[in-house]
PDB file of N, CA and C in Angstrom:
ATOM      1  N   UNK A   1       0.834  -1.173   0.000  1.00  0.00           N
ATOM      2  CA  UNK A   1       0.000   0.000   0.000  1.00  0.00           C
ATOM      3  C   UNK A   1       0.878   1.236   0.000  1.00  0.00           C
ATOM      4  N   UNK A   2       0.761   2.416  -0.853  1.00  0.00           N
ATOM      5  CA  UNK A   2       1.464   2.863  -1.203  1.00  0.00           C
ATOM      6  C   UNK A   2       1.820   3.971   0.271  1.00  0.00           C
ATOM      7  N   UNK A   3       0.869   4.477   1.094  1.00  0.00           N
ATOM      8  CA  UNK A   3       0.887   4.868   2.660  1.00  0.00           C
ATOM      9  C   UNK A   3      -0.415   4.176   3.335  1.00  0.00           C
ATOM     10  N   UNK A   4      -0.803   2.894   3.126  1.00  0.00           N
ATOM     11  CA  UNK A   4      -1.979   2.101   4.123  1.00  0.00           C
ATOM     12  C   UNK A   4      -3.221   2.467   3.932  1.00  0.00           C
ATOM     13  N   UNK A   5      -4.164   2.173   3.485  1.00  0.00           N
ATOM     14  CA  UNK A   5      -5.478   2.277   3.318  1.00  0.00           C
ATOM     15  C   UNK A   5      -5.935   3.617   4.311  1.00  0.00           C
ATOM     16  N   UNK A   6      -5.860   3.814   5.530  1.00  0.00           N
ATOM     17  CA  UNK A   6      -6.099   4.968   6.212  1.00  0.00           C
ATOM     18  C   UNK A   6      -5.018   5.734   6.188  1.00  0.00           C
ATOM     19  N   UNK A   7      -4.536   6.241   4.926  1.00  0.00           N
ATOM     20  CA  UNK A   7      -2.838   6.942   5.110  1.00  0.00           C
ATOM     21  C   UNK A   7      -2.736   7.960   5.954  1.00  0.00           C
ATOM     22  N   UNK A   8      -4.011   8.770   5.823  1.00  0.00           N
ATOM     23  CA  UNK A   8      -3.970  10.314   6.576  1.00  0.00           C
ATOM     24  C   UNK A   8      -4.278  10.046   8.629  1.00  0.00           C
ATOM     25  N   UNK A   9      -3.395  10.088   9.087  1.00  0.00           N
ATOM     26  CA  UNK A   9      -2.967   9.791  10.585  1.00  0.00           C
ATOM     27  C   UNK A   9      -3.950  11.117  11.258  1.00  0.00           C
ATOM     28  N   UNK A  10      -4.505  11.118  11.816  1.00  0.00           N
ATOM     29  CA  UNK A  10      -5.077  12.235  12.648  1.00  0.00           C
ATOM     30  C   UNK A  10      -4.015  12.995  13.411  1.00  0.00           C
ATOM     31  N   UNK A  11      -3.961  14.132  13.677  1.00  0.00           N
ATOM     32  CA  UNK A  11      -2.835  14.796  14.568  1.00  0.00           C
ATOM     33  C   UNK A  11      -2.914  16.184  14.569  1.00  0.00           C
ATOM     34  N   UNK A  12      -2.148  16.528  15.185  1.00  0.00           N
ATOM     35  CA  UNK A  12      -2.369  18.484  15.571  1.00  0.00           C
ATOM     36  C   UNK A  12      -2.040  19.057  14.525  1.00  0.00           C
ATOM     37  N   UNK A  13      -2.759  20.257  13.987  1.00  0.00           N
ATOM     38  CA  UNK A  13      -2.831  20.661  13.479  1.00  0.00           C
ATOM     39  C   UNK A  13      -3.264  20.122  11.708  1.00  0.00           C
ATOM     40  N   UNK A  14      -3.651  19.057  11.918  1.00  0.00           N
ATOM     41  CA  UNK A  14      -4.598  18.889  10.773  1.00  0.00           C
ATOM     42  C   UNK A  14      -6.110  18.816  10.672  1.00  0.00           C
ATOM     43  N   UNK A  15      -6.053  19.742   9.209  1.00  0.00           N
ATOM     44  CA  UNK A  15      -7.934  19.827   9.395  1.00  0.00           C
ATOM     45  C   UNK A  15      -8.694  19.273   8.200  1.00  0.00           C
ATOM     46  N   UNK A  16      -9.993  19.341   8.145  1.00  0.00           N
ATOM     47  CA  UNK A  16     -10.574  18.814   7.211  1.00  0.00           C
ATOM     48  C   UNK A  16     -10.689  17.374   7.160  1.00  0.00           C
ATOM     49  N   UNK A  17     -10.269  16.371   5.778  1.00  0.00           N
ATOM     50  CA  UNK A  17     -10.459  15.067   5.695  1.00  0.00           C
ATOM     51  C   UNK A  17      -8.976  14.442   6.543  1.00  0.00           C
ATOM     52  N   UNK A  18      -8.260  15.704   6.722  1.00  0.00           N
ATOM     53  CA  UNK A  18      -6.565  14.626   7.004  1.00  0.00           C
ATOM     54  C   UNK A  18      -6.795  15.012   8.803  1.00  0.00           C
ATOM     55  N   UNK A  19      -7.937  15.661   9.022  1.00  0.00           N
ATOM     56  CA  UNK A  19      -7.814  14.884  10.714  1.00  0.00           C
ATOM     57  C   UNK A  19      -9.082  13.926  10.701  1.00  0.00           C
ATOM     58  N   UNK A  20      -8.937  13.553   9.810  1.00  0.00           N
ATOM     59  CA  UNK A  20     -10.025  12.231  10.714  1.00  0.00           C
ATOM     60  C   UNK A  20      -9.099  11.170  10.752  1.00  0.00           C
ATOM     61  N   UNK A  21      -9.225  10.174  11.826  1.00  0.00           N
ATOM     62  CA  UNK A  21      -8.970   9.277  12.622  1.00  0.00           C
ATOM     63  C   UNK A  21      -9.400   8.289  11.637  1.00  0.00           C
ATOM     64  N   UNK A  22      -9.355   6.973  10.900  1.00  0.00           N
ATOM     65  CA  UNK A  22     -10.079   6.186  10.487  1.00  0.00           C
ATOM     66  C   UNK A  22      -9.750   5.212  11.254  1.00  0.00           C
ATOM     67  N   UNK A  23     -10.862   3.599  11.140  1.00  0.00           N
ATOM     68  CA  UNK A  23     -10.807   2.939  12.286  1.00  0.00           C
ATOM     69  C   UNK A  23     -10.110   1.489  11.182  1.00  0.00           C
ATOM     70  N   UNK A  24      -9.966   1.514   9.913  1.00  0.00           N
ATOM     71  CA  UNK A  24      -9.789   0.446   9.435  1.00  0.00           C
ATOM     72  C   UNK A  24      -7.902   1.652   8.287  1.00  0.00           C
ATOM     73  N   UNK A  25      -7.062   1.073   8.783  1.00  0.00           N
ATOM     74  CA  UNK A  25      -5.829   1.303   8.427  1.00  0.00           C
ATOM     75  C   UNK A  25      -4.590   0.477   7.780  1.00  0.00           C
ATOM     76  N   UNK A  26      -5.417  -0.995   7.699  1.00  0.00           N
ATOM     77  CA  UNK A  26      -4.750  -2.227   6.928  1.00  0.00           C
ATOM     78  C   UNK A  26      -5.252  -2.896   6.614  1.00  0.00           C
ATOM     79  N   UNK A  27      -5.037  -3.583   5.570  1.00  0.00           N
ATOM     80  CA  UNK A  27      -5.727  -4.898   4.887  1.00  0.00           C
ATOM     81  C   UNK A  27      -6.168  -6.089   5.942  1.00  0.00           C
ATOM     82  N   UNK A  28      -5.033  -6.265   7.026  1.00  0.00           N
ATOM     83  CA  UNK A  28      -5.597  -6.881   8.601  1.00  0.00           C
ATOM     84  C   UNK A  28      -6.570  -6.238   9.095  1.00  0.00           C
ATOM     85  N   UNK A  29      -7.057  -4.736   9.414  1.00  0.00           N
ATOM     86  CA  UNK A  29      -7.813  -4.589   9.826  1.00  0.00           C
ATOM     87  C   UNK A  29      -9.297  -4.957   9.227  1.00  0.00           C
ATOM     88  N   UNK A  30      -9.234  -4.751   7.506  1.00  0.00           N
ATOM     89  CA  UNK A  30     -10.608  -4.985   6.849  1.00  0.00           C
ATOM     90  C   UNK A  30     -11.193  -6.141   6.709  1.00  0.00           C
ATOM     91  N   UNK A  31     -10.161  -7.586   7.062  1.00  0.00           N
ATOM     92  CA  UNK A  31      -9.673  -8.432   7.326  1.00  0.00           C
ATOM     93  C   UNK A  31     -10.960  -9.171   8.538  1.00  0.00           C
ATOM     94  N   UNK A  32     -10.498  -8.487   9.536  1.00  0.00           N
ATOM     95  CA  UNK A  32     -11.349  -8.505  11.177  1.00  0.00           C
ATOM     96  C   UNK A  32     -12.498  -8.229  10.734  1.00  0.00           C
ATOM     97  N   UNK A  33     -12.990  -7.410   9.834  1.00  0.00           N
ATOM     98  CA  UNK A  33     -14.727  -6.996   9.805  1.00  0.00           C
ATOM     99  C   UNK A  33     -15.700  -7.955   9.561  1.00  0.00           C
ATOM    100  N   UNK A  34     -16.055  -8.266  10.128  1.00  0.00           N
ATOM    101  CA  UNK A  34     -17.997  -8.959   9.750  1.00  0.00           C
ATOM    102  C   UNK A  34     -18.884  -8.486   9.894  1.00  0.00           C
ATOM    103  N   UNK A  35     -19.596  -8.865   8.425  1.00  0.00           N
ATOM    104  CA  UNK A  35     -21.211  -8.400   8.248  1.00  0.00           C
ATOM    105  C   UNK A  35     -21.977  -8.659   9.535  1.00  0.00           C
ATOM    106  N   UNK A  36     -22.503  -7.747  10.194  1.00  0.00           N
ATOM    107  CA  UNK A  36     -23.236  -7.880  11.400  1.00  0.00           C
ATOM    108  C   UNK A  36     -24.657  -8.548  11.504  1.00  0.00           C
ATOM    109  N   UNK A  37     -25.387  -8.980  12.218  1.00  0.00           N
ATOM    110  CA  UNK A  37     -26.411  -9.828  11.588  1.00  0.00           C
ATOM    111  C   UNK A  37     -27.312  -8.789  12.698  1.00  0.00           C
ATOM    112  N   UNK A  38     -28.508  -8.569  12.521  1.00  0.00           N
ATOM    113  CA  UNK A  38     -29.663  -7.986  13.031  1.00  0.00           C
ATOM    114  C   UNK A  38     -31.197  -9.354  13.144  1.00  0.00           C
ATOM    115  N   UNK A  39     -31.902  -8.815  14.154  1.00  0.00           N
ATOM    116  CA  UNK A  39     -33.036  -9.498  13.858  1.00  0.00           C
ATOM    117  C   UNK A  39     -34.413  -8.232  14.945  1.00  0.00           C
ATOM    118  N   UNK A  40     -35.427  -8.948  14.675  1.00  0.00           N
ATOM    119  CA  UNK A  40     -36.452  -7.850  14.697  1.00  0.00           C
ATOM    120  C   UNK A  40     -37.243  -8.629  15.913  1.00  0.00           C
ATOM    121  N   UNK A  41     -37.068  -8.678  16.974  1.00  0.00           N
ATOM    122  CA  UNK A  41     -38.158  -8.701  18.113  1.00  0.00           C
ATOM    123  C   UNK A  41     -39.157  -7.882  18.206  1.00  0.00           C
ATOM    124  N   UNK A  42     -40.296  -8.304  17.955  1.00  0.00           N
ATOM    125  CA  UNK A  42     -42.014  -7.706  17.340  1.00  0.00           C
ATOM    126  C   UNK A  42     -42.150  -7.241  19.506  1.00  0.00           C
ATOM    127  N   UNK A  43     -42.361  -8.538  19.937  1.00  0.00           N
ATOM    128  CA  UNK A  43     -42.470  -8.618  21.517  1.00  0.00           C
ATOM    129  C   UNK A  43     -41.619  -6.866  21.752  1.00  0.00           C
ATOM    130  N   UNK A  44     -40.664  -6.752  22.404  1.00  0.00           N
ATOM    131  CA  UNK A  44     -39.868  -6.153  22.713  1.00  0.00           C
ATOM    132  C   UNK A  44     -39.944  -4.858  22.177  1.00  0.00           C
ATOM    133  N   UNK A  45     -40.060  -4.406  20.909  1.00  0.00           N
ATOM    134  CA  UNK A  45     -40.299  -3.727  20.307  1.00  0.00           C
ATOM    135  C   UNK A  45     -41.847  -3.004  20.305  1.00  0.00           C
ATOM    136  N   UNK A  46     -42.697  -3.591  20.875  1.00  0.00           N
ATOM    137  CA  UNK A  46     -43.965  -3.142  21.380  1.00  0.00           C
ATOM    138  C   UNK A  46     -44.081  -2.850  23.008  1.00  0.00           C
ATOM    139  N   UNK A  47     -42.894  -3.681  23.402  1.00  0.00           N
ATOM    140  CA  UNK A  47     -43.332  -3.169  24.910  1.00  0.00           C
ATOM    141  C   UNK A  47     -42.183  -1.616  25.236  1.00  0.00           C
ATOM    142  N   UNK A  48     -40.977  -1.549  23.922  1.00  0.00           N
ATOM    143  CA  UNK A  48     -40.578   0.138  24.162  1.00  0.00           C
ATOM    144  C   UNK A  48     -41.352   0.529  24.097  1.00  0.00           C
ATOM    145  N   UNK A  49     -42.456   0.680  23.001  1.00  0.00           N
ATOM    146  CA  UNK A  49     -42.644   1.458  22.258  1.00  0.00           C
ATOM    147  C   UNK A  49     -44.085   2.276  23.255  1.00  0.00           C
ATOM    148  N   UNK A  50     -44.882   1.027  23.857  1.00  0.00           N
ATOM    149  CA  UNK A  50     -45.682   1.423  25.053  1.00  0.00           C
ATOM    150  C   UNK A  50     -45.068   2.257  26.503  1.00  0.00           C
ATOM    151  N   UNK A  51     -44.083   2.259  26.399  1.00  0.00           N
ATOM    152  CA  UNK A  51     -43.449   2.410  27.712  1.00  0.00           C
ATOM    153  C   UNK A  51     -42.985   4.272  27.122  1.00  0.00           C
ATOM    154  N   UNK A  52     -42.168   4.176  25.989  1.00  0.00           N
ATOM    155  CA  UNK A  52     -42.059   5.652  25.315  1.00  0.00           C
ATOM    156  C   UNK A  52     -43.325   6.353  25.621  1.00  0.00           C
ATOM    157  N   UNK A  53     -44.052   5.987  24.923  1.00  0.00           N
ATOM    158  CA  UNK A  53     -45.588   6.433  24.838  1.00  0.00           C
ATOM    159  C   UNK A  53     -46.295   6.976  26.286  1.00  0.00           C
ATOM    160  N   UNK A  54     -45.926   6.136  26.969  1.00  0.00           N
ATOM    161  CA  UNK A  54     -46.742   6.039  28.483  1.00  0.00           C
ATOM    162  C   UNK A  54     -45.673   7.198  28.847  1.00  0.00           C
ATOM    163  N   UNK A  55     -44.457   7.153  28.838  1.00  0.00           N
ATOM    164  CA  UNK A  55     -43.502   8.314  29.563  1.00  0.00           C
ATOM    165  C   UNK A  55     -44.009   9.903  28.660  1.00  0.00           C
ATOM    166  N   UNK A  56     -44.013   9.454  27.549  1.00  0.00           N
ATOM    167  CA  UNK A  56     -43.820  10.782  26.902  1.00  0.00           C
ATOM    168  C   UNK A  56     -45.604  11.459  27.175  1.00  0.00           C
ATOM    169  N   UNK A  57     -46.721  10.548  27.247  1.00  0.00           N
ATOM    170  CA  UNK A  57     -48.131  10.928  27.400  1.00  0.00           C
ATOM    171  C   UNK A  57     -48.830  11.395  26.338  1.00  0.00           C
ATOM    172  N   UNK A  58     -49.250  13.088  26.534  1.00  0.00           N
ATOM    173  CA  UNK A  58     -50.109  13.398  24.888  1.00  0.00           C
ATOM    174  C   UNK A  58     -49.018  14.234  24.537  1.00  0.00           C
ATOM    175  N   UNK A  59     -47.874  14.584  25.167  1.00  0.00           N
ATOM    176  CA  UNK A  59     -46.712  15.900  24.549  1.00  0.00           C
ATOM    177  C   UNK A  59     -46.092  15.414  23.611  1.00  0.00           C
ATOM    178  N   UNK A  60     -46.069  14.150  23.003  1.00  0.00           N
ATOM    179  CA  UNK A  60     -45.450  13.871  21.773  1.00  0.00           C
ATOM    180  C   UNK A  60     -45.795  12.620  21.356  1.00  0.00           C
ATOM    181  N   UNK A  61     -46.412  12.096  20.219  1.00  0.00           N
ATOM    182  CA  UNK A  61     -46.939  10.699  19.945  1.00  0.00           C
ATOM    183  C   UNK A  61     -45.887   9.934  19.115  1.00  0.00           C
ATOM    184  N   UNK A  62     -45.845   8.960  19.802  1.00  0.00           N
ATOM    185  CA  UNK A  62     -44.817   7.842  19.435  1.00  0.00           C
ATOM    186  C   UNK A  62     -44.968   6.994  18.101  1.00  0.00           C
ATOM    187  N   UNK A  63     -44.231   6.897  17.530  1.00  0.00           N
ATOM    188  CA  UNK A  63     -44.399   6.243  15.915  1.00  0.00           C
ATOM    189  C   UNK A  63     -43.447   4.892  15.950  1.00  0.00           C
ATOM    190  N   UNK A  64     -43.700   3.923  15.642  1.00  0.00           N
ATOM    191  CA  UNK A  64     -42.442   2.995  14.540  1.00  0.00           C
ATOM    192  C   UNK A  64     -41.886   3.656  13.922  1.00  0.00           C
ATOM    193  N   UNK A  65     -40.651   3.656  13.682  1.00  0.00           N
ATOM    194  CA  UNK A  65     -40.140   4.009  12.002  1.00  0.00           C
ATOM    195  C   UNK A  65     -38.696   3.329  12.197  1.00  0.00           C
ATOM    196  N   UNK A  66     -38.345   3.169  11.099  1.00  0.00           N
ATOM    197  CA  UNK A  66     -36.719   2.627  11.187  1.00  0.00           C
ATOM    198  C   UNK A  66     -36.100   3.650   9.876  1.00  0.00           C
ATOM    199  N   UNK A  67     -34.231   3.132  10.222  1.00  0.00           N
ATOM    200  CA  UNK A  67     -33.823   3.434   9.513  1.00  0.00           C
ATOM    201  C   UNK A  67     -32.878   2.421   8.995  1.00  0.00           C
ATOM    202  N   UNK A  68     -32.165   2.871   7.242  1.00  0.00           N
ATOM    203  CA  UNK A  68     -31.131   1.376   7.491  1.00  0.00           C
ATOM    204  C   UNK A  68     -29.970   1.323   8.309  1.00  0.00           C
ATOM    205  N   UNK A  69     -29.829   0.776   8.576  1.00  0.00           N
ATOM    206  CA  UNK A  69     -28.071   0.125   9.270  1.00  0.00           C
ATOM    207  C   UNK A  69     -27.207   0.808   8.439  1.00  0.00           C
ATOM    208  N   UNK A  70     -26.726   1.183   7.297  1.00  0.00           N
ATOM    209  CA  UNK A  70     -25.789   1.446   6.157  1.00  0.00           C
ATOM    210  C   UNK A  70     -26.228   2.743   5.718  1.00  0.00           C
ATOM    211  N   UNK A  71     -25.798   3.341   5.885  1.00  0.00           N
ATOM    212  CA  UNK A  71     -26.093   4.620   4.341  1.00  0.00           C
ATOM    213  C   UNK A  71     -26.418   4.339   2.939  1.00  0.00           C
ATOM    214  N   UNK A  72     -27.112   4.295   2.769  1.00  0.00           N
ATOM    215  CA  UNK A  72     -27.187   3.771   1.172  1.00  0.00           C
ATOM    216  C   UNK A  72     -26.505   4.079   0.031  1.00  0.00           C
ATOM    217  N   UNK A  73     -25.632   5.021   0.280  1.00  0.00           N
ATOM    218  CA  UNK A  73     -24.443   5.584  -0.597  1.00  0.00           C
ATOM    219  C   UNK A  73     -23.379   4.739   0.321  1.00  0.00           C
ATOM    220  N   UNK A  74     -23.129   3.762  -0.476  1.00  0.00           N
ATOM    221  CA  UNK A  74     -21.425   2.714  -0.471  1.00  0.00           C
ATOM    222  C   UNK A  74     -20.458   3.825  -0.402  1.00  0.00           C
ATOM    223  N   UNK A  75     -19.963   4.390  -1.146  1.00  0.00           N
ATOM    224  CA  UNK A  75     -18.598   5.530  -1.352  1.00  0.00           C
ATOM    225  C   UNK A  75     -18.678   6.182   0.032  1.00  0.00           C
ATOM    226  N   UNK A  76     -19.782   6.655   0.615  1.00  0.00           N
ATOM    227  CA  UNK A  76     -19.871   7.253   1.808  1.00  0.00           C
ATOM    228  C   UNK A  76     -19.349   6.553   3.310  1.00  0.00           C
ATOM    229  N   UNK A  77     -19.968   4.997   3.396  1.00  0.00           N
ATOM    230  CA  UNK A  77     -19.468   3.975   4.252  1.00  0.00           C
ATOM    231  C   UNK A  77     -18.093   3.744   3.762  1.00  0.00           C
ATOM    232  N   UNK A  78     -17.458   3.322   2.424  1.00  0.00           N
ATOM    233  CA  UNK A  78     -16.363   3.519   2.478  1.00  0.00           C
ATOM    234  C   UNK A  78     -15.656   4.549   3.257  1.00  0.00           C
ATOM    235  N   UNK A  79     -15.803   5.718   3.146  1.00  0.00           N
ATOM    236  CA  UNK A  79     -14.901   6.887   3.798  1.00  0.00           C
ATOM    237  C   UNK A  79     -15.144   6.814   5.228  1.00  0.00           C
ATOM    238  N   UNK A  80     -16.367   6.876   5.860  1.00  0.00           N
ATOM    239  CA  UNK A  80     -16.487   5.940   7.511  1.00  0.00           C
ATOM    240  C   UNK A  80     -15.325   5.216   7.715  1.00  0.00           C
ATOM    241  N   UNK A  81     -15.108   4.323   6.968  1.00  0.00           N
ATOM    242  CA  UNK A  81     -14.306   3.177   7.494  1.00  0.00           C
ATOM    243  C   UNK A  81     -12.471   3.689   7.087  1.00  0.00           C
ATOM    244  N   UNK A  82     -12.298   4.241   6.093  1.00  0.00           N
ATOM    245  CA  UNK A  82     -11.102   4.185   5.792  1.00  0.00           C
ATOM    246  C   UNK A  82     -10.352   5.603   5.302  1.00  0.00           C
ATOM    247  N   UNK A  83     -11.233   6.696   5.746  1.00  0.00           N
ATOM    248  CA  UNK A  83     -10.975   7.407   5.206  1.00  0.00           C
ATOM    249  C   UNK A  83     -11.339   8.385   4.123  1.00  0.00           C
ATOM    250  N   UNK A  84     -11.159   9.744   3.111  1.00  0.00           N
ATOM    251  CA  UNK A  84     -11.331  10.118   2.188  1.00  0.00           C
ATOM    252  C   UNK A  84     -10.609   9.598   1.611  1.00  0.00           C
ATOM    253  N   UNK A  85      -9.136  10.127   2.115  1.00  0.00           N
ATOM    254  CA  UNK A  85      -7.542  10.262   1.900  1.00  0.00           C
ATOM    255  C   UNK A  85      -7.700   8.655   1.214  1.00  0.00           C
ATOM    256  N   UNK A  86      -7.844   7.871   2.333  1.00  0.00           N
ATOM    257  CA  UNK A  86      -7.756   6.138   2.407  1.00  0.00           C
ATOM    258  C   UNK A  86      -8.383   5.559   1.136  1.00  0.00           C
ATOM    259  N   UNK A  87      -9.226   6.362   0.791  1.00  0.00           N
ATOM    260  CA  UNK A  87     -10.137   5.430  -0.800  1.00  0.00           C
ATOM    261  C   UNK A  87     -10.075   6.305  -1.370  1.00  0.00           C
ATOM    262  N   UNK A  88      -9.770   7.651  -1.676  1.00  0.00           N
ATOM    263  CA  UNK A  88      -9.315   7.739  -3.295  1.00  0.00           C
ATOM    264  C   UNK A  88      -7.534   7.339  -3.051  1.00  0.00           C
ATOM    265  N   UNK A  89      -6.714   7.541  -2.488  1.00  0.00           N
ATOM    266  CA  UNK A  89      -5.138   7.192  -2.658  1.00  0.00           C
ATOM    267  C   UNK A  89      -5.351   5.979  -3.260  1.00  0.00           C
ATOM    268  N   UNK A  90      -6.407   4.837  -2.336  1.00  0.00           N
ATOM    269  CA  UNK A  90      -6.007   3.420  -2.527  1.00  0.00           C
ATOM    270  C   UNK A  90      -6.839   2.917  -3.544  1.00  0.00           C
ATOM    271  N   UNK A  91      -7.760   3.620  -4.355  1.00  0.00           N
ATOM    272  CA  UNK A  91      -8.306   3.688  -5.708  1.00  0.00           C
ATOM    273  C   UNK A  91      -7.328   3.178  -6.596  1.00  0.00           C
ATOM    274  N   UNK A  92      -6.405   4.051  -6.708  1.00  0.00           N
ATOM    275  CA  UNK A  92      -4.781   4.121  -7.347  1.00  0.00           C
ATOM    276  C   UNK A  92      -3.806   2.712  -7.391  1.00  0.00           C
ATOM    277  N   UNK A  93      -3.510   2.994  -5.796  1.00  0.00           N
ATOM    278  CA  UNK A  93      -2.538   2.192  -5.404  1.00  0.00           C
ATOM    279  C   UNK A  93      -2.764   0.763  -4.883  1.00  0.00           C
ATOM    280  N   UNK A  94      -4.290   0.821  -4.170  1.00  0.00           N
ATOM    281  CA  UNK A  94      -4.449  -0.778  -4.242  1.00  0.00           C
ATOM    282  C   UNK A  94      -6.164  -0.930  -4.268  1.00  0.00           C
ATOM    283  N   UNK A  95      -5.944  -1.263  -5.068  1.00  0.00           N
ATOM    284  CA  UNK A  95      -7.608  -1.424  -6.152  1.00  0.00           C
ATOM    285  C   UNK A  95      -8.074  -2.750  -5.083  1.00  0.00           C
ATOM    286  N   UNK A  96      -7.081  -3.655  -5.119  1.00  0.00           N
ATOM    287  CA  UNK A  96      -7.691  -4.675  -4.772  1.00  0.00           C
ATOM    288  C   UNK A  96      -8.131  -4.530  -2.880  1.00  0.00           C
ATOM    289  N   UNK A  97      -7.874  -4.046  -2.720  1.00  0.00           N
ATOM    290  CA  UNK A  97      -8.168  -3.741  -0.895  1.00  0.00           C
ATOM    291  C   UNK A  97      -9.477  -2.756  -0.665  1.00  0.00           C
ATOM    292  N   UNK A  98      -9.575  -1.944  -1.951  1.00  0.00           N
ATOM    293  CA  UNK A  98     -10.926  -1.146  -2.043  1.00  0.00           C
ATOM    294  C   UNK A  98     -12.127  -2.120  -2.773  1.00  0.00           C
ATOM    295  N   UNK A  99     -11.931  -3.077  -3.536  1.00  0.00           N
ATOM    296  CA  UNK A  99     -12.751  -4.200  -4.289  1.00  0.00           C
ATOM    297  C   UNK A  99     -13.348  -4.759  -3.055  1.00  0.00           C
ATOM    298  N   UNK A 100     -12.409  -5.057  -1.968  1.00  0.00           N
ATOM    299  CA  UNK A 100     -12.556  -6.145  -0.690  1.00  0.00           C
ATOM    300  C   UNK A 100     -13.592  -5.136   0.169  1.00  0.00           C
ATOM    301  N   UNK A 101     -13.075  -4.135   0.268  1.00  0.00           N
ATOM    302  CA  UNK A 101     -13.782  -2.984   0.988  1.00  0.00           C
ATOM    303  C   UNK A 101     -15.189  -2.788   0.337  1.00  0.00           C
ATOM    304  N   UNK A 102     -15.191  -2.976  -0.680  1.00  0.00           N
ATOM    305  CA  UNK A 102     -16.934  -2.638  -1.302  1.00  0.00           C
ATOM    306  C   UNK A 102     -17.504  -3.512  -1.290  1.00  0.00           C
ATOM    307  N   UNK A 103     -16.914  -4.727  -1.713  1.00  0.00           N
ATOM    308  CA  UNK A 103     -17.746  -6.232  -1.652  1.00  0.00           C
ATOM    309  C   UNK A 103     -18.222  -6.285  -0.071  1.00  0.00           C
ATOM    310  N   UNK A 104     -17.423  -6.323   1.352  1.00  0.00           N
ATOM    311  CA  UNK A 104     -18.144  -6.031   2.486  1.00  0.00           C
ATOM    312  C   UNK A 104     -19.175  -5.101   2.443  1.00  0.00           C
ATOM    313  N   UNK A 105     -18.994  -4.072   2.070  1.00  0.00           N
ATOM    314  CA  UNK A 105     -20.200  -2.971   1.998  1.00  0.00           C
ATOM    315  C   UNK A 105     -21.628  -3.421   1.364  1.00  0.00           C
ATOM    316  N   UNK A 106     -21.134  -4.164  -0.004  1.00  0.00           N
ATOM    317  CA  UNK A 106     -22.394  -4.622  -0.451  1.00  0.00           C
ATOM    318  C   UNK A 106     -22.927  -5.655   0.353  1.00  0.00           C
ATOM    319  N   UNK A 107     -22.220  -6.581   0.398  1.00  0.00           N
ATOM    320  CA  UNK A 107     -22.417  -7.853   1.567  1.00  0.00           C
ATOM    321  C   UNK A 107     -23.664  -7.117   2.699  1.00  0.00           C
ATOM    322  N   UNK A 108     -23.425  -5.929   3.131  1.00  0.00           N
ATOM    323  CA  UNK A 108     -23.597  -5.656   4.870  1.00  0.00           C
ATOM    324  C   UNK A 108     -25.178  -4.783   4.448  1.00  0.00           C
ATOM    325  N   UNK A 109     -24.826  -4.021   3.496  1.00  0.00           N
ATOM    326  CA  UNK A 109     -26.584  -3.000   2.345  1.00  0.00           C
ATOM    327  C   UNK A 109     -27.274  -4.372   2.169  1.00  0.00           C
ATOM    328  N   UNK A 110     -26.678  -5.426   0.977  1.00  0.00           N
ATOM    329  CA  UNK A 110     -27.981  -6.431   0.533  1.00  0.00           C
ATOM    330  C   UNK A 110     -28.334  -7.205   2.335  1.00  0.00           C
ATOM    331  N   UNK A 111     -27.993  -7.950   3.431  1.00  0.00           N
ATOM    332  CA  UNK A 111     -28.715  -7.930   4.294  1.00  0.00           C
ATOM    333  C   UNK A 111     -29.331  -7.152   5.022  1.00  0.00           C
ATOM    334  N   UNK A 112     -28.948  -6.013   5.222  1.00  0.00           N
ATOM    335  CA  UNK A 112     -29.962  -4.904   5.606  1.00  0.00           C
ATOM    336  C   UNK A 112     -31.485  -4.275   4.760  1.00  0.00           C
ATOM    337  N   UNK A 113     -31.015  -4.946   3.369  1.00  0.00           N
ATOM    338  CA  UNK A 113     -32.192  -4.558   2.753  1.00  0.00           C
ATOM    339  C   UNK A 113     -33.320  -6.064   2.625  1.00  0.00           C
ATOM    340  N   UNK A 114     -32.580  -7.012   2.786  1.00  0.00           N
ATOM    341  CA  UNK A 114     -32.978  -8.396   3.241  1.00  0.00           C
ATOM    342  C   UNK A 114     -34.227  -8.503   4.691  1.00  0.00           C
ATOM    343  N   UNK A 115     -33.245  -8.151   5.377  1.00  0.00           N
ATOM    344  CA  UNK A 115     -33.943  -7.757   6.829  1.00  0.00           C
ATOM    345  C   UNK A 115     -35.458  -6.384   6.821  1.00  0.00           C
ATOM    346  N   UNK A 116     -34.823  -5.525   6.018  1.00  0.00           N
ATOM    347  CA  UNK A 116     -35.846  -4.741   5.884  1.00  0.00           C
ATOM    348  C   UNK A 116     -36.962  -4.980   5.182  1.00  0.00           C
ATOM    349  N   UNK A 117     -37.188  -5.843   3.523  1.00  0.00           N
ATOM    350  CA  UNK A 117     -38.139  -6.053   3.268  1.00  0.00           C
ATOM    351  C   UNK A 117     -38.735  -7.585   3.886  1.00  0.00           C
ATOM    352  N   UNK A 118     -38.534  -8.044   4.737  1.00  0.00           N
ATOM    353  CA  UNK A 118     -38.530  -9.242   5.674  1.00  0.00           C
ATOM    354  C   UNK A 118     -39.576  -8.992   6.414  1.00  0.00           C
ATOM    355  N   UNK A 119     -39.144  -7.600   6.864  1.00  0.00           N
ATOM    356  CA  UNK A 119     -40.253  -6.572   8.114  1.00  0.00           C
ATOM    357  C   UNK A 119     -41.359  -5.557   7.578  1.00  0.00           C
ATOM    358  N   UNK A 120     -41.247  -5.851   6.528  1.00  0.00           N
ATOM    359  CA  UNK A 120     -42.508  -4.650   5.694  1.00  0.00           C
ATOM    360  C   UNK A 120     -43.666  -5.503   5.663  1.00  0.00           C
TER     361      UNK A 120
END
């Protein structure tokens, strides 16, 4: 890697995209990631949702709603994880560690959208 998938190091006096911190900085780290698995307790999920309701009273009415797990813009979760700096440099320099990086991404969107039309 030509400076590591998260090349830009956080530190004093940097601003913008080169102080962020990223949490994935090597091919070992992207390595460690797994698609997270979710599931939908109906039970549980009705007895928050009564309990919100009962706390909050008539000053604000309580709804369902969800959102996804993922951003639905991939390029965006990419930069979460690795950076700006980290995925366009490694666009360049290592294609194949950003391929690995999107294939997780898609992997982690298609079960979230799995799970979601599951629950509709």
């Amino acid at each position: 890697m030509a400076s590591g998938p998260g090349s830009a190091a956080a530190g004093p006096g940097l601003t913008g995209a080169r102080a962020y911190d990223a949490p994935i900085r090597t091919a070992a780290d992207l390595e460690r990631l797994r698609v997270p698995r979710w599931h939908h307790d109906a039970a549980e999920t009705g007895r928050r949702l009564n309990a919100d309701a009962e706390a909050l009273g008539d000053a604000l009415p309580v709804r369902l709603s969800a959102v996804p797990p993922i951003f639905p813009a991939i390029a965006r979760n990419a930069t979460d994880l690795i950076g700006l700096d980290g995925l366009l440099l490694n666009m360049a320099a290592e294609p194949a560690f950003v391929h690995r990086l999107m294939a997780y991404l898609r992997d982690w969107w298609a079960m979230a959208r799995e799970l979601s039309e599951s629950l509709s």
